[in-house]
Every structure is written in C-alpha cells, then in structure tokens.
C-alpha atoms as a PDB file:
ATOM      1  CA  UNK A   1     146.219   4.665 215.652  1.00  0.00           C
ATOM      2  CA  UNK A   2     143.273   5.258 213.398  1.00  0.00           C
ATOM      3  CA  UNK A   3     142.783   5.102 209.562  1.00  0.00           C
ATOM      4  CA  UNK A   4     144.797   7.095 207.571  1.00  0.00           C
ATOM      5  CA  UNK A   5     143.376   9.502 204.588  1.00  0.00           C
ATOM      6  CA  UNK A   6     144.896   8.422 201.123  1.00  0.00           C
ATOM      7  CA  UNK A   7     144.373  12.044 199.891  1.00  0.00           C
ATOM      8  CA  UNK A   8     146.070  14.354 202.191  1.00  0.00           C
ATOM      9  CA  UNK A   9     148.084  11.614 204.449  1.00  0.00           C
ATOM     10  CA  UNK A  10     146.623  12.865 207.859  1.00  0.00           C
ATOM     11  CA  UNK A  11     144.338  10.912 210.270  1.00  0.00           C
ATOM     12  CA  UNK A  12     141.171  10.320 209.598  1.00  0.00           C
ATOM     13  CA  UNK A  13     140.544  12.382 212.392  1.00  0.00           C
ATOM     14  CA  UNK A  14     141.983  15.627 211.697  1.00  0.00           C
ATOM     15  CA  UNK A  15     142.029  15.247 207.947  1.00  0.00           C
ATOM     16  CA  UNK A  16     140.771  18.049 206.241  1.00  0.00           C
ATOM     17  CA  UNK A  17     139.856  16.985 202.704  1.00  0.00           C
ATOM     18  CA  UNK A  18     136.318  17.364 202.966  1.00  0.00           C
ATOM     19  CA  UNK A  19     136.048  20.827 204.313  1.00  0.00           C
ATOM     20  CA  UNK A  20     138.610  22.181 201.598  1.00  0.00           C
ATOM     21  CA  UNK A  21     136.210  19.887 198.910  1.00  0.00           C
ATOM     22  CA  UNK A  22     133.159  21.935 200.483  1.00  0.00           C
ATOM     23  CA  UNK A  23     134.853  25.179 199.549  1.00  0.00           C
ATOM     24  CA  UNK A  24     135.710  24.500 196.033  1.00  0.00           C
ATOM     25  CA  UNK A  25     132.675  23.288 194.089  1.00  0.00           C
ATOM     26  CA  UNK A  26     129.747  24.741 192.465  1.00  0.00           C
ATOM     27  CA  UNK A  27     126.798  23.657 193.654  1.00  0.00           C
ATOM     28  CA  UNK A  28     123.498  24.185 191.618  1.00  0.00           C
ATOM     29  CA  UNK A  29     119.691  23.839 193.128  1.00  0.00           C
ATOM     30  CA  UNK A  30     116.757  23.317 191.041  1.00  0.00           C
ATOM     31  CA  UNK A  31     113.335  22.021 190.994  1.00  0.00           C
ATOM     32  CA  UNK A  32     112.051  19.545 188.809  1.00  0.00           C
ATOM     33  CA  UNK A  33     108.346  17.877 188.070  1.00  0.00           C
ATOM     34  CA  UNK A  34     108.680  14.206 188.718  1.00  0.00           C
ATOM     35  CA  UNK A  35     106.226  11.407 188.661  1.00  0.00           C
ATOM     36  CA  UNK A  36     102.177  12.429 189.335  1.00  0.00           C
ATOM     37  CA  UNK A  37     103.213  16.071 188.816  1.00  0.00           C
ATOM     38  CA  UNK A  38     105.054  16.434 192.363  1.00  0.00           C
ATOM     39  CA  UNK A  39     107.899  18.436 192.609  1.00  0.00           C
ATOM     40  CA  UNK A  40     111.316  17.709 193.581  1.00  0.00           C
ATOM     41  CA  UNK A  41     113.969  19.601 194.643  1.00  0.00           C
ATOM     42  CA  UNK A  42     117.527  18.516 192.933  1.00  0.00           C
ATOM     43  CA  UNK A  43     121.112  19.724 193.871  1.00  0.00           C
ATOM     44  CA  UNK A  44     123.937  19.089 191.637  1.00  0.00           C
ATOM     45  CA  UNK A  45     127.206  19.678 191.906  1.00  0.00           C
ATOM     46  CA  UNK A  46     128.379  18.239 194.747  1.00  0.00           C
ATOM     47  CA  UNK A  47     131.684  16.346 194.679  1.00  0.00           C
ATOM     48  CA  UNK A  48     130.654  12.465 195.616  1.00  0.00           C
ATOM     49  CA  UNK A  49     134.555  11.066 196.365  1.00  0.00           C
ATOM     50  CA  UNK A  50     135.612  14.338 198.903  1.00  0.00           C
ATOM     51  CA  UNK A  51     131.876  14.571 200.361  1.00  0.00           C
ATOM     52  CA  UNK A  52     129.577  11.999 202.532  1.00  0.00           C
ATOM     53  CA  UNK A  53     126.806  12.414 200.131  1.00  0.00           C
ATOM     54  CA  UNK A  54     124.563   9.774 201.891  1.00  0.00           C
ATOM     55  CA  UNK A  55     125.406  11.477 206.040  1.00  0.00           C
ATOM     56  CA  UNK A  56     124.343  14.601 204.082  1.00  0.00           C
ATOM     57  CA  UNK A  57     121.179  13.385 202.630  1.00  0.00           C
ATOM     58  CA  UNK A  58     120.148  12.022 205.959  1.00  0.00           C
ATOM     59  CA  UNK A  59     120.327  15.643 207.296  1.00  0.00           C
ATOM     60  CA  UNK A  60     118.684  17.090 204.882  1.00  0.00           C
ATOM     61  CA  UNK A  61     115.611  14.815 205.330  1.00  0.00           C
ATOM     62  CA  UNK A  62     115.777  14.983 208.588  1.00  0.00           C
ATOM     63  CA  UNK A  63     115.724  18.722 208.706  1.00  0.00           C
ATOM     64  CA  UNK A  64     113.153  19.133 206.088  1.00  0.00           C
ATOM     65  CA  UNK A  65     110.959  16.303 206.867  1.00  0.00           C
ATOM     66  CA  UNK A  66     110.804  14.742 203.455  1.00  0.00           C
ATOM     67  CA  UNK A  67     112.222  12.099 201.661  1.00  0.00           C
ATOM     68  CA  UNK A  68     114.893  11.805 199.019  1.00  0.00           C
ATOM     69  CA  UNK A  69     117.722   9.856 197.206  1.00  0.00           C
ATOM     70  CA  UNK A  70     120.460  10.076 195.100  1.00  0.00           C
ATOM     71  CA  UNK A  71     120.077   9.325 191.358  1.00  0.00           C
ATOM     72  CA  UNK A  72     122.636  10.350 188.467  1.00  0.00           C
ATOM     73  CA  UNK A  73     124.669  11.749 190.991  1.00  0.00           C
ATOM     74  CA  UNK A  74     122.263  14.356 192.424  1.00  0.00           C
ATOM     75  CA  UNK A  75     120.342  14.546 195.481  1.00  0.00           C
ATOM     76  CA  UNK A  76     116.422  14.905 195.399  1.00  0.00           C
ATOM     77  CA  UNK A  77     114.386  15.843 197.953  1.00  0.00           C
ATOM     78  CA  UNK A  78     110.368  15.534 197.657  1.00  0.00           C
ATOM     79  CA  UNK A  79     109.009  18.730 197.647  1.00  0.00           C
ATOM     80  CA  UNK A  80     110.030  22.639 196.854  1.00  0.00           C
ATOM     81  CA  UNK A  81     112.759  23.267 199.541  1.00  0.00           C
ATOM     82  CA  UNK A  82     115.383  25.542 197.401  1.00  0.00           C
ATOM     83  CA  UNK A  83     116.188  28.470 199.520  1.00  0.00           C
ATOM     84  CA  UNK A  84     115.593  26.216 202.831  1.00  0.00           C
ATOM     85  CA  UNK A  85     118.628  23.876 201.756  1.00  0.00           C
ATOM     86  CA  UNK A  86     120.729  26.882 200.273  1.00  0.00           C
ATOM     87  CA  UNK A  87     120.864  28.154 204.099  1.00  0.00           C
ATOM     88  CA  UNK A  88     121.327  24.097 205.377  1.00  0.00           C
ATOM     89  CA  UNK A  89     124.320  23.973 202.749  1.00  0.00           C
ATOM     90  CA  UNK A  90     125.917  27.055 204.257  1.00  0.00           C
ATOM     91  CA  UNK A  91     125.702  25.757 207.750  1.00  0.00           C
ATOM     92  CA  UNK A  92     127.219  21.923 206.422  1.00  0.00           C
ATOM     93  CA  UNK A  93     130.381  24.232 205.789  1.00  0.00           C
ATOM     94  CA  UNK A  94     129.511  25.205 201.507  1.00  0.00           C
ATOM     95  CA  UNK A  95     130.611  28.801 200.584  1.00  0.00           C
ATOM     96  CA  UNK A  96     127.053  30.899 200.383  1.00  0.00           C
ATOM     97  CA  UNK A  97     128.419  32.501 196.540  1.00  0.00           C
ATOM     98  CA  UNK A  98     129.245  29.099 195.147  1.00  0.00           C
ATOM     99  CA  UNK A  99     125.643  27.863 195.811  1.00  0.00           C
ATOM    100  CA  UNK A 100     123.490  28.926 192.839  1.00  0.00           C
ATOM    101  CA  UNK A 101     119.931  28.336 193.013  1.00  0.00           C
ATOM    102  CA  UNK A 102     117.439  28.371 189.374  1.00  0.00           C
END
C-alpha cells in the first residue's frame, strides 16, 4: 500500500487535494524589470503546500524555453511570456477566470 495524504486521508494515488487547491486560488501574472534591464515574467498566487511548485516550474521552462526560479514565493521566468503561461496554467488544471494577468 502506498503513502497516505495527511490532508484528505486517501492514497497518494487517487488523492485529490491538489486539483481542488488548483481550483481555488487566485493567481496573478506580471512582468517585472530585473537585473541589466531584462524582463521577467512573475506569477503569484499560487498555493506552495497543495501545489508541486518546483514539477510546475520545470514545465513551464521546458515549454517556454527559458529559465526561472522561485524567490519570495513566486515563480519567474526570464523573459515576457504572460498570456503564453495564462493558457499553460489552464491546461495544468487552474480555472481560466481566477488567472489575472497585469
């Protein structure tokens, strides 16, 4: 038998904690000027104890072709990519009106 979740009490492999997590939060996109005047694409919001921030980051940067972190619990991405990771947060399972981009 595999691990068990500690929220919701169901197997790890049926547990649905993260897709209900994905549902409820408010996620913002932005871009900001960072070192050498390059921009950087930022999304807040996102819930780090319900959601694999760092599997999600990997996608990301694999999809987009840049790189990126996490720092003060945001990701950033190098480079403008808002309305390109507003359609790659709807397909990781994130409700299209709770995605706000500025």
């Amino acid at each position: 038998m595999g691990e068990i979740c500690p929220v919701c009490g169901l197997p790890k492999e049926i547990c649905v904690c993260e897709k209900t997590a994905k549902e409820e939060q408010k996620i913002v996109i932005y871009t900001i000027v960072g070192k050498f005047k390059k921009k950087i694409t930022a999304i807040s919001g996102i819930d780090q104890k319900n959601v694999n921030v760092k599997k999600l980051l990997k996608k990301f940067k694999q999809k987009l072709a840049c790189g990126g972190t996490i720092k003060n619990n945001e990701l950033w991405l190098q480079g403008e990519h808002k309305e390109k990771l507003k359609d790659l947060l709807i397909e990781e399972g994130f409700k299209k009106d709770q995605i706000e981009i500025k």
